[in-house]
PDB file of N, CA and C in Angstrom:
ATOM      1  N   UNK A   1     -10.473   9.991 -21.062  1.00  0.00           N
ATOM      2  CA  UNK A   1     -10.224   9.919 -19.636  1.00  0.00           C
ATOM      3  C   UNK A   1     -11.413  10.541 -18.913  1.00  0.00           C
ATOM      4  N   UNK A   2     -11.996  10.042 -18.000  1.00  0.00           N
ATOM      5  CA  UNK A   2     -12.911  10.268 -17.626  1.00  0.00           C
ATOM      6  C   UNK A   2     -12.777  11.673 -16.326  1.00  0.00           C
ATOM      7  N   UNK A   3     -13.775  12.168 -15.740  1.00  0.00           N
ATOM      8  CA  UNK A   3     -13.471  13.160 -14.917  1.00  0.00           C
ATOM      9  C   UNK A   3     -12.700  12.667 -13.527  1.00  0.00           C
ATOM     10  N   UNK A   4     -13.155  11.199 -12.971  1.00  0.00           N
ATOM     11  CA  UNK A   4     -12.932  10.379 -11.668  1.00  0.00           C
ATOM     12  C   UNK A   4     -11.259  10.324 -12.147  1.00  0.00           C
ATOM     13  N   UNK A   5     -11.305   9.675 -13.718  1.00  0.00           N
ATOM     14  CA  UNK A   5      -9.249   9.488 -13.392  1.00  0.00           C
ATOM     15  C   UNK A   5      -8.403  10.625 -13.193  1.00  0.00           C
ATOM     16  N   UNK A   6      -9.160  11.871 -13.675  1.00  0.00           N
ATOM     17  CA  UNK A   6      -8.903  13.126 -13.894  1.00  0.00           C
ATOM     18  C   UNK A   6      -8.015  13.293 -12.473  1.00  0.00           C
ATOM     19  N   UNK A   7      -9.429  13.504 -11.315  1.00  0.00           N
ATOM     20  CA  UNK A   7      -9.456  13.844 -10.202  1.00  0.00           C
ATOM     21  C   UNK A   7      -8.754  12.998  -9.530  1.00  0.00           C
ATOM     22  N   UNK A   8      -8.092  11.356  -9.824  1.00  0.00           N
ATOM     23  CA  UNK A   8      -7.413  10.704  -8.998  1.00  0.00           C
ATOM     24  C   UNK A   8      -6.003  10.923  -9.043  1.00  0.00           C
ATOM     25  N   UNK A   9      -5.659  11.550 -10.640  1.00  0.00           N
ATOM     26  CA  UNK A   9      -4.092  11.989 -11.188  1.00  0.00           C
ATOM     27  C   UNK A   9      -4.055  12.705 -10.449  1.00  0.00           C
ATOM     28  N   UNK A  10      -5.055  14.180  -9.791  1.00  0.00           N
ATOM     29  CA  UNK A  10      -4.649  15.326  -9.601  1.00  0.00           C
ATOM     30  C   UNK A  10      -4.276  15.134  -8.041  1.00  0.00           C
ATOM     31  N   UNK A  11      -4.881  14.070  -7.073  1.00  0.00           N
ATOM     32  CA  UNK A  11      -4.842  13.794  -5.363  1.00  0.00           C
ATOM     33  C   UNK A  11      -3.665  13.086  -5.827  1.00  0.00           C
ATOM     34  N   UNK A  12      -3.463  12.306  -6.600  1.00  0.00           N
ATOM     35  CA  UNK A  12      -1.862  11.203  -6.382  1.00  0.00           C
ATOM     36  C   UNK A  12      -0.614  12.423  -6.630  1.00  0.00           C
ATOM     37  N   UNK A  13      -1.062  13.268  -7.369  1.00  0.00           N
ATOM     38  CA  UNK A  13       0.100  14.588  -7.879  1.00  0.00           C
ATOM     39  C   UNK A  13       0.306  15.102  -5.992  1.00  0.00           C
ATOM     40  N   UNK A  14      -1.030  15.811  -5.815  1.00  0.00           N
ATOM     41  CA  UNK A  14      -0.872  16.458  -4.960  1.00  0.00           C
ATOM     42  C   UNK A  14      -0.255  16.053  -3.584  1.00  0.00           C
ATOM     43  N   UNK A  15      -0.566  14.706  -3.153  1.00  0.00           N
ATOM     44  CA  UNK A  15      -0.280  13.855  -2.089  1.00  0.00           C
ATOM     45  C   UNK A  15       1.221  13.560  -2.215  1.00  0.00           C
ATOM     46  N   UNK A  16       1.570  13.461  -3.431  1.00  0.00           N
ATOM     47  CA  UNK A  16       3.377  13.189  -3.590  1.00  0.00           C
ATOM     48  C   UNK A  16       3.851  14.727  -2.928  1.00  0.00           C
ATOM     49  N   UNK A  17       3.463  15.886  -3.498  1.00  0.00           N
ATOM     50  CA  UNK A  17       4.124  17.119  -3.331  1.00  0.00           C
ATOM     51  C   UNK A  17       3.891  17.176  -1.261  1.00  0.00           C
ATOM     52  N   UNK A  18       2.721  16.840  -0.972  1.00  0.00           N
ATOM     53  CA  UNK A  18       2.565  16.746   0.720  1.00  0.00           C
ATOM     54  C   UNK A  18       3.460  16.016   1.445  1.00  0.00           C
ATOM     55  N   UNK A  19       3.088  14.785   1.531  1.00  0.00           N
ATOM     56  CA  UNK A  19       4.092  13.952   2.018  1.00  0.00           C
ATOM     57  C   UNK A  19       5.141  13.518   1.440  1.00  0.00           C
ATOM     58  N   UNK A  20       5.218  13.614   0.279  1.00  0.00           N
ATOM     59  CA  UNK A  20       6.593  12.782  -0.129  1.00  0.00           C
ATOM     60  C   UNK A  20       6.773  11.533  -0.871  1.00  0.00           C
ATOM     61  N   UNK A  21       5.787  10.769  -0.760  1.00  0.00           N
ATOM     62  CA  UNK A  21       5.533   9.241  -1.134  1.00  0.00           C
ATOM     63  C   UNK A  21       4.102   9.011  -1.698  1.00  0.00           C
ATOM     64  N   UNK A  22       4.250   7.666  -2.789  1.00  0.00           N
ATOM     65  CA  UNK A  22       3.362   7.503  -3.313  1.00  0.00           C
ATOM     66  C   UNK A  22       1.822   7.188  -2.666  1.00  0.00           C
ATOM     67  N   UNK A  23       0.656   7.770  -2.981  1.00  0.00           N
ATOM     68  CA  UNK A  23      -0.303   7.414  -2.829  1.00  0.00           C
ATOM     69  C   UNK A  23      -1.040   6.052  -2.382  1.00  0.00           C
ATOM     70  N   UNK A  24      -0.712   5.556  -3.579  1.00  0.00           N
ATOM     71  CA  UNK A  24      -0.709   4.184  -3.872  1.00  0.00           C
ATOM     72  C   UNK A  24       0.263   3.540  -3.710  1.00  0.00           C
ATOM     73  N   UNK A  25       0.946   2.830  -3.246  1.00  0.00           N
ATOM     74  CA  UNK A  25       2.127   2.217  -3.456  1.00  0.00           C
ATOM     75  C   UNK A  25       1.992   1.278  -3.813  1.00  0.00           C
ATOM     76  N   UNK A  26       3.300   0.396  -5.063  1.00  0.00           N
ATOM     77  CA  UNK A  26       3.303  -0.669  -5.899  1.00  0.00           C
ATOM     78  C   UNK A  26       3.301  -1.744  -5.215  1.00  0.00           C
ATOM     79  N   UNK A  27       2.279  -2.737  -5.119  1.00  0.00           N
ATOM     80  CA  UNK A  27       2.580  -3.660  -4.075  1.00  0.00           C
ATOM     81  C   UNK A  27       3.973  -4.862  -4.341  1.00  0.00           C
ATOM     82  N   UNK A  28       4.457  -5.359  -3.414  1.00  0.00           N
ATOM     83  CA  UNK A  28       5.904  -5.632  -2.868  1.00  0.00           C
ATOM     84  C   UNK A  28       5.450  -7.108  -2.317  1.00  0.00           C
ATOM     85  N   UNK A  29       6.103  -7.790  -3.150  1.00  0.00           N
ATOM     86  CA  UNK A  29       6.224  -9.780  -2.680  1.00  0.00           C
ATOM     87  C   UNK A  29       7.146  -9.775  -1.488  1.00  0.00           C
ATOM     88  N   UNK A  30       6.801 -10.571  -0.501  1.00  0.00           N
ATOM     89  CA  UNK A  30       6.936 -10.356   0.707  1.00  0.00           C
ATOM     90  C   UNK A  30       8.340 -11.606   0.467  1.00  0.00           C
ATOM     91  N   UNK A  31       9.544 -11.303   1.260  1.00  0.00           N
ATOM     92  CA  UNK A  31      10.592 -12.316   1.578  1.00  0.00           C
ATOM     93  C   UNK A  31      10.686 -12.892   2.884  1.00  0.00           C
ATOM     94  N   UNK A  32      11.266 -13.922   3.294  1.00  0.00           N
ATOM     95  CA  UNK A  32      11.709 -14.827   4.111  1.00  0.00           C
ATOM     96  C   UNK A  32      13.007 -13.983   4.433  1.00  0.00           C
ATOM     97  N   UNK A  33      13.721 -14.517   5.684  1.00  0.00           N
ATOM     98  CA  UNK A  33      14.884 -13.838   6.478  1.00  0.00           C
ATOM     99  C   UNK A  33      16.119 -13.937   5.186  1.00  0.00           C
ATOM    100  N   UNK A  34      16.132 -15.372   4.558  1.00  0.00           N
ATOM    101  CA  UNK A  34      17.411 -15.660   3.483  1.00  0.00           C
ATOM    102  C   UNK A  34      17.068 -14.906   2.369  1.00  0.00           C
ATOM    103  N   UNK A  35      16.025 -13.842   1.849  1.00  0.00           N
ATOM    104  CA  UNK A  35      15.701 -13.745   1.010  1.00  0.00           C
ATOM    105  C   UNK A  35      14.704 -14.139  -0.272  1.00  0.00           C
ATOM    106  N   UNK A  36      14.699 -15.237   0.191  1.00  0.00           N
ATOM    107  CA  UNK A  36      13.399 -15.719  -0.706  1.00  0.00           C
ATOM    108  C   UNK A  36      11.676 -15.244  -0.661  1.00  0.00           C
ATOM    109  N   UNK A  37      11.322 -15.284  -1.609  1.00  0.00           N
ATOM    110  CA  UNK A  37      10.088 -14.723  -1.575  1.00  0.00           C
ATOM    111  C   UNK A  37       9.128 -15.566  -0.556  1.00  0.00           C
ATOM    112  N   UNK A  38       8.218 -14.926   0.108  1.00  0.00           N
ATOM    113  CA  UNK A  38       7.071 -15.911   0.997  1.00  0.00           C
ATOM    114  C   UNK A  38       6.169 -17.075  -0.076  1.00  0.00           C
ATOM    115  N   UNK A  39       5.727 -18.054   0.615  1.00  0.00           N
ATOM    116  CA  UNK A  39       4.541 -18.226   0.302  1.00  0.00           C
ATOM    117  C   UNK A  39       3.345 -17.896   0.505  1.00  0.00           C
ATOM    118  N   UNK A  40       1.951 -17.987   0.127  1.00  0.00           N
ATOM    119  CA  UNK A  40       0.903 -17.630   0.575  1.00  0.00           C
ATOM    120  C   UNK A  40       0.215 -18.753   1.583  1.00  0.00           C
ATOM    121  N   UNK A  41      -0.219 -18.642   2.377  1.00  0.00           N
ATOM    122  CA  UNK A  41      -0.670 -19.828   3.236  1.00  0.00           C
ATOM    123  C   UNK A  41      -2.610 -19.601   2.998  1.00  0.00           C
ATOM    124  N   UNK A  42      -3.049 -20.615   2.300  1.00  0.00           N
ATOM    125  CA  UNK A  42      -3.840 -21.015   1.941  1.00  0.00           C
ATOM    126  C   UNK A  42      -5.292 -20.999   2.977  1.00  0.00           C
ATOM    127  N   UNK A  43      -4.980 -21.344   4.068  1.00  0.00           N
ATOM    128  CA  UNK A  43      -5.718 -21.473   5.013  1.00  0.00           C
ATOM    129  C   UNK A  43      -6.561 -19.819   5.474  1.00  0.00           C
ATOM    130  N   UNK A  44      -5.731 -18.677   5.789  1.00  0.00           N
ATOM    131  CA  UNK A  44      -6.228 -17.797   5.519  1.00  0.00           C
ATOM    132  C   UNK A  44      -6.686 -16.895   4.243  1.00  0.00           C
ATOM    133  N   UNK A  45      -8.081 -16.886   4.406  1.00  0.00           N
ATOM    134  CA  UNK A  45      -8.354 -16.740   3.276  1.00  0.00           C
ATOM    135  C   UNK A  45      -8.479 -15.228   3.128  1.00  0.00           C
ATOM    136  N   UNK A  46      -8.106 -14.372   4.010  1.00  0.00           N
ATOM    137  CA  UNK A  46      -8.595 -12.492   4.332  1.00  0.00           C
ATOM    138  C   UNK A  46      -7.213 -12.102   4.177  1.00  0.00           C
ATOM    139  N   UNK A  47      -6.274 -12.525   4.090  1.00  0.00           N
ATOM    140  CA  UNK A  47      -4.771 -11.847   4.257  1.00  0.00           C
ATOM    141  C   UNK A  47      -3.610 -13.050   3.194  1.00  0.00           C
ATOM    142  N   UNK A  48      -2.891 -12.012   2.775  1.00  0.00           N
ATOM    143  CA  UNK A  48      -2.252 -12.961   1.006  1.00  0.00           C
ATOM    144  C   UNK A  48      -0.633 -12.715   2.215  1.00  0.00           C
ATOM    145  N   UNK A  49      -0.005 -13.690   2.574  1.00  0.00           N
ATOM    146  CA  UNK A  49       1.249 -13.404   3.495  1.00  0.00           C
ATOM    147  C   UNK A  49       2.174 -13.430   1.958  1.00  0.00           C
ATOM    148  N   UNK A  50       2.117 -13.741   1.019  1.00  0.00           N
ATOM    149  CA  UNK A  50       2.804 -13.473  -0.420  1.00  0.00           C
ATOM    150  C   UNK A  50       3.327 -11.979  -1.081  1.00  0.00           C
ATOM    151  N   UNK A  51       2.528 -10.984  -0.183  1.00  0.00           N
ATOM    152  CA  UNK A  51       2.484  -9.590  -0.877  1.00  0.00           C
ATOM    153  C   UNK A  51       2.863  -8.767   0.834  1.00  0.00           C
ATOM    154  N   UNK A  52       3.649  -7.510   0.878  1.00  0.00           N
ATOM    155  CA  UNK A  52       3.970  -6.701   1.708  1.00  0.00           C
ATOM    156  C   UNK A  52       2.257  -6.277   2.376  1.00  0.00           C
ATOM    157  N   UNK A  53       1.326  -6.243   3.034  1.00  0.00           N
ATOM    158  CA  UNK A  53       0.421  -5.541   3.065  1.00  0.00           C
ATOM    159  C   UNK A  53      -0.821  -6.735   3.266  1.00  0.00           C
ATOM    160  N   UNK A  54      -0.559  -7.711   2.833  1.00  0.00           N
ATOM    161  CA  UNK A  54      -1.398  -8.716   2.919  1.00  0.00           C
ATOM    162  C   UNK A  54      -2.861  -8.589   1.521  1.00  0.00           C
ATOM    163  N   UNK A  55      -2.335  -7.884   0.046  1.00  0.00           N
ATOM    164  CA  UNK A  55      -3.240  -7.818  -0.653  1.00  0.00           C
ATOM    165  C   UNK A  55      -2.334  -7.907  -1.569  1.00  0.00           C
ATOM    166  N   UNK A  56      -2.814  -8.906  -2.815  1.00  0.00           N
ATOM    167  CA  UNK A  56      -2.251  -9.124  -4.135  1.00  0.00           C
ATOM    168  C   UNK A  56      -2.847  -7.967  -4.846  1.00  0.00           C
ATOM    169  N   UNK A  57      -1.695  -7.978  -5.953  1.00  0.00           N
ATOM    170  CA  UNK A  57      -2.563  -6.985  -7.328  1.00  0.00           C
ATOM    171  C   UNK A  57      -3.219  -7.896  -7.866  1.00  0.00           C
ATOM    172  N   UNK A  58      -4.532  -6.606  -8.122  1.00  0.00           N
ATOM    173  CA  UNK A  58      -5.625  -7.070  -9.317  1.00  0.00           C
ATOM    174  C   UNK A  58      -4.812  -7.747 -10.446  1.00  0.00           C
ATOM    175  N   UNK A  59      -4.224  -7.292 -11.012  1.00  0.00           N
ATOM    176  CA  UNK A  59      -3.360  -7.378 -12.225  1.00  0.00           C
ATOM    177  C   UNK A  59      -1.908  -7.988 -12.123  1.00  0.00           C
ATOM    178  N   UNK A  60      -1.628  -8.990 -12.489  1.00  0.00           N
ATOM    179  CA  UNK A  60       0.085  -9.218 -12.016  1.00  0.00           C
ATOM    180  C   UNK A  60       0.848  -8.650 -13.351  1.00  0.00           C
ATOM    181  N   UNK A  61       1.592  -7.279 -12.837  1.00  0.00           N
ATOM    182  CA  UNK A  61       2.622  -7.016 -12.965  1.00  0.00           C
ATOM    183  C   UNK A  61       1.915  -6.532 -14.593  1.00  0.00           C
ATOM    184  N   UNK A  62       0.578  -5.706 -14.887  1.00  0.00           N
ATOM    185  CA  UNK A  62       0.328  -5.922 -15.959  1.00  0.00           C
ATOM    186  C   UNK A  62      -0.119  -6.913 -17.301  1.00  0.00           C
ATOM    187  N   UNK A  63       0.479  -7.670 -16.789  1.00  0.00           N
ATOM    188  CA  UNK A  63       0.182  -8.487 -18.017  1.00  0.00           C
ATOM    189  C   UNK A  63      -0.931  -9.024 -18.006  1.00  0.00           C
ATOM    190  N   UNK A  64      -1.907  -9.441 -19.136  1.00  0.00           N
ATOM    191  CA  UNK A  64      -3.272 -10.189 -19.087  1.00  0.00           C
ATOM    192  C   UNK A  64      -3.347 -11.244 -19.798  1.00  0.00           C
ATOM    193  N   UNK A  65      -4.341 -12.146 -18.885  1.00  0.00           N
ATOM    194  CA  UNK A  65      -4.055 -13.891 -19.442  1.00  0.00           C
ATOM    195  C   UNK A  65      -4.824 -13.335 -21.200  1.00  0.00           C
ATOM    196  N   UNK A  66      -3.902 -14.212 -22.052  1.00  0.00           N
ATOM    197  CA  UNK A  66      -4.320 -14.506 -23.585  1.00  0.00           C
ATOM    198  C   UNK A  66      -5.411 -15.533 -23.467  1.00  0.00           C
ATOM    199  N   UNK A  67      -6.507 -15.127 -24.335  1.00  0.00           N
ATOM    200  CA  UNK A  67      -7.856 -15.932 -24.647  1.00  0.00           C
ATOM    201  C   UNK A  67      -7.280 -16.584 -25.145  1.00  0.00           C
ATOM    202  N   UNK A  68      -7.763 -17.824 -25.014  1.00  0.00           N
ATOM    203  CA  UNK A  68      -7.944 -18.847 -26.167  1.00  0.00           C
ATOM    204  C   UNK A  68      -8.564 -19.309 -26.802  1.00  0.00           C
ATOM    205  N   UNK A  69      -8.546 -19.430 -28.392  1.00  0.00           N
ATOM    206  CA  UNK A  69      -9.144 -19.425 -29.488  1.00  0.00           C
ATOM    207  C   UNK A  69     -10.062 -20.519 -29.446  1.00  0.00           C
ATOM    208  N   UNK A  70     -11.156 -21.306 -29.697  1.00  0.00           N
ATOM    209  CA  UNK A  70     -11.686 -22.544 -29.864  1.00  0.00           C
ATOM    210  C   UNK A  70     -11.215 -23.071 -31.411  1.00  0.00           C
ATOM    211  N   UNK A  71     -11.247 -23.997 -31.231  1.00  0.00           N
ATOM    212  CA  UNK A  71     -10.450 -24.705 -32.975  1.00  0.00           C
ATOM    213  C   UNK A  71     -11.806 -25.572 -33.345  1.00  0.00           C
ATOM    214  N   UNK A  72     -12.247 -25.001 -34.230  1.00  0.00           N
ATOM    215  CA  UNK A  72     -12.999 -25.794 -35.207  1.00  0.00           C
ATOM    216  C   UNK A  72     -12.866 -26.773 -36.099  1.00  0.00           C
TER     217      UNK A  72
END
């Protein structure tokens, strides 16, 4: 672990004990009035209307696309 993640554990620790709430917060798929999740509207390309905040995760939900092998 490097010294930077060190120092980011220790502001996300500390910032919970200040205010109360996460640092970072987990980003949140945005719903429609019935509940359904939004779509993203394509046209803007600076703001994701799909996610609470208008920014997707780097990463969805963890998981990472599997390489695929070339077949000889």
């Amino acid at each position: 672990m490097s010294d930077l993640d060190r120092f980011n554990e220790l502001v996300d620790d500390i910032w919970e004990m200040v205010f109360g709430t996460k640092r970072r917060p987990d980003p949140k798929r945005a719903r429609t009035k019935k509940g359904r999740y939004k779509a993203d509207d394509p046209t803007t390309k600076d703001y994701n209307e799909a996610y609470v905040g208008g920014k997707a995760p780097k990463e969805l939900l963890g998981l990472k696309k599997k390489k695929t092998r070339k077949k000889k």
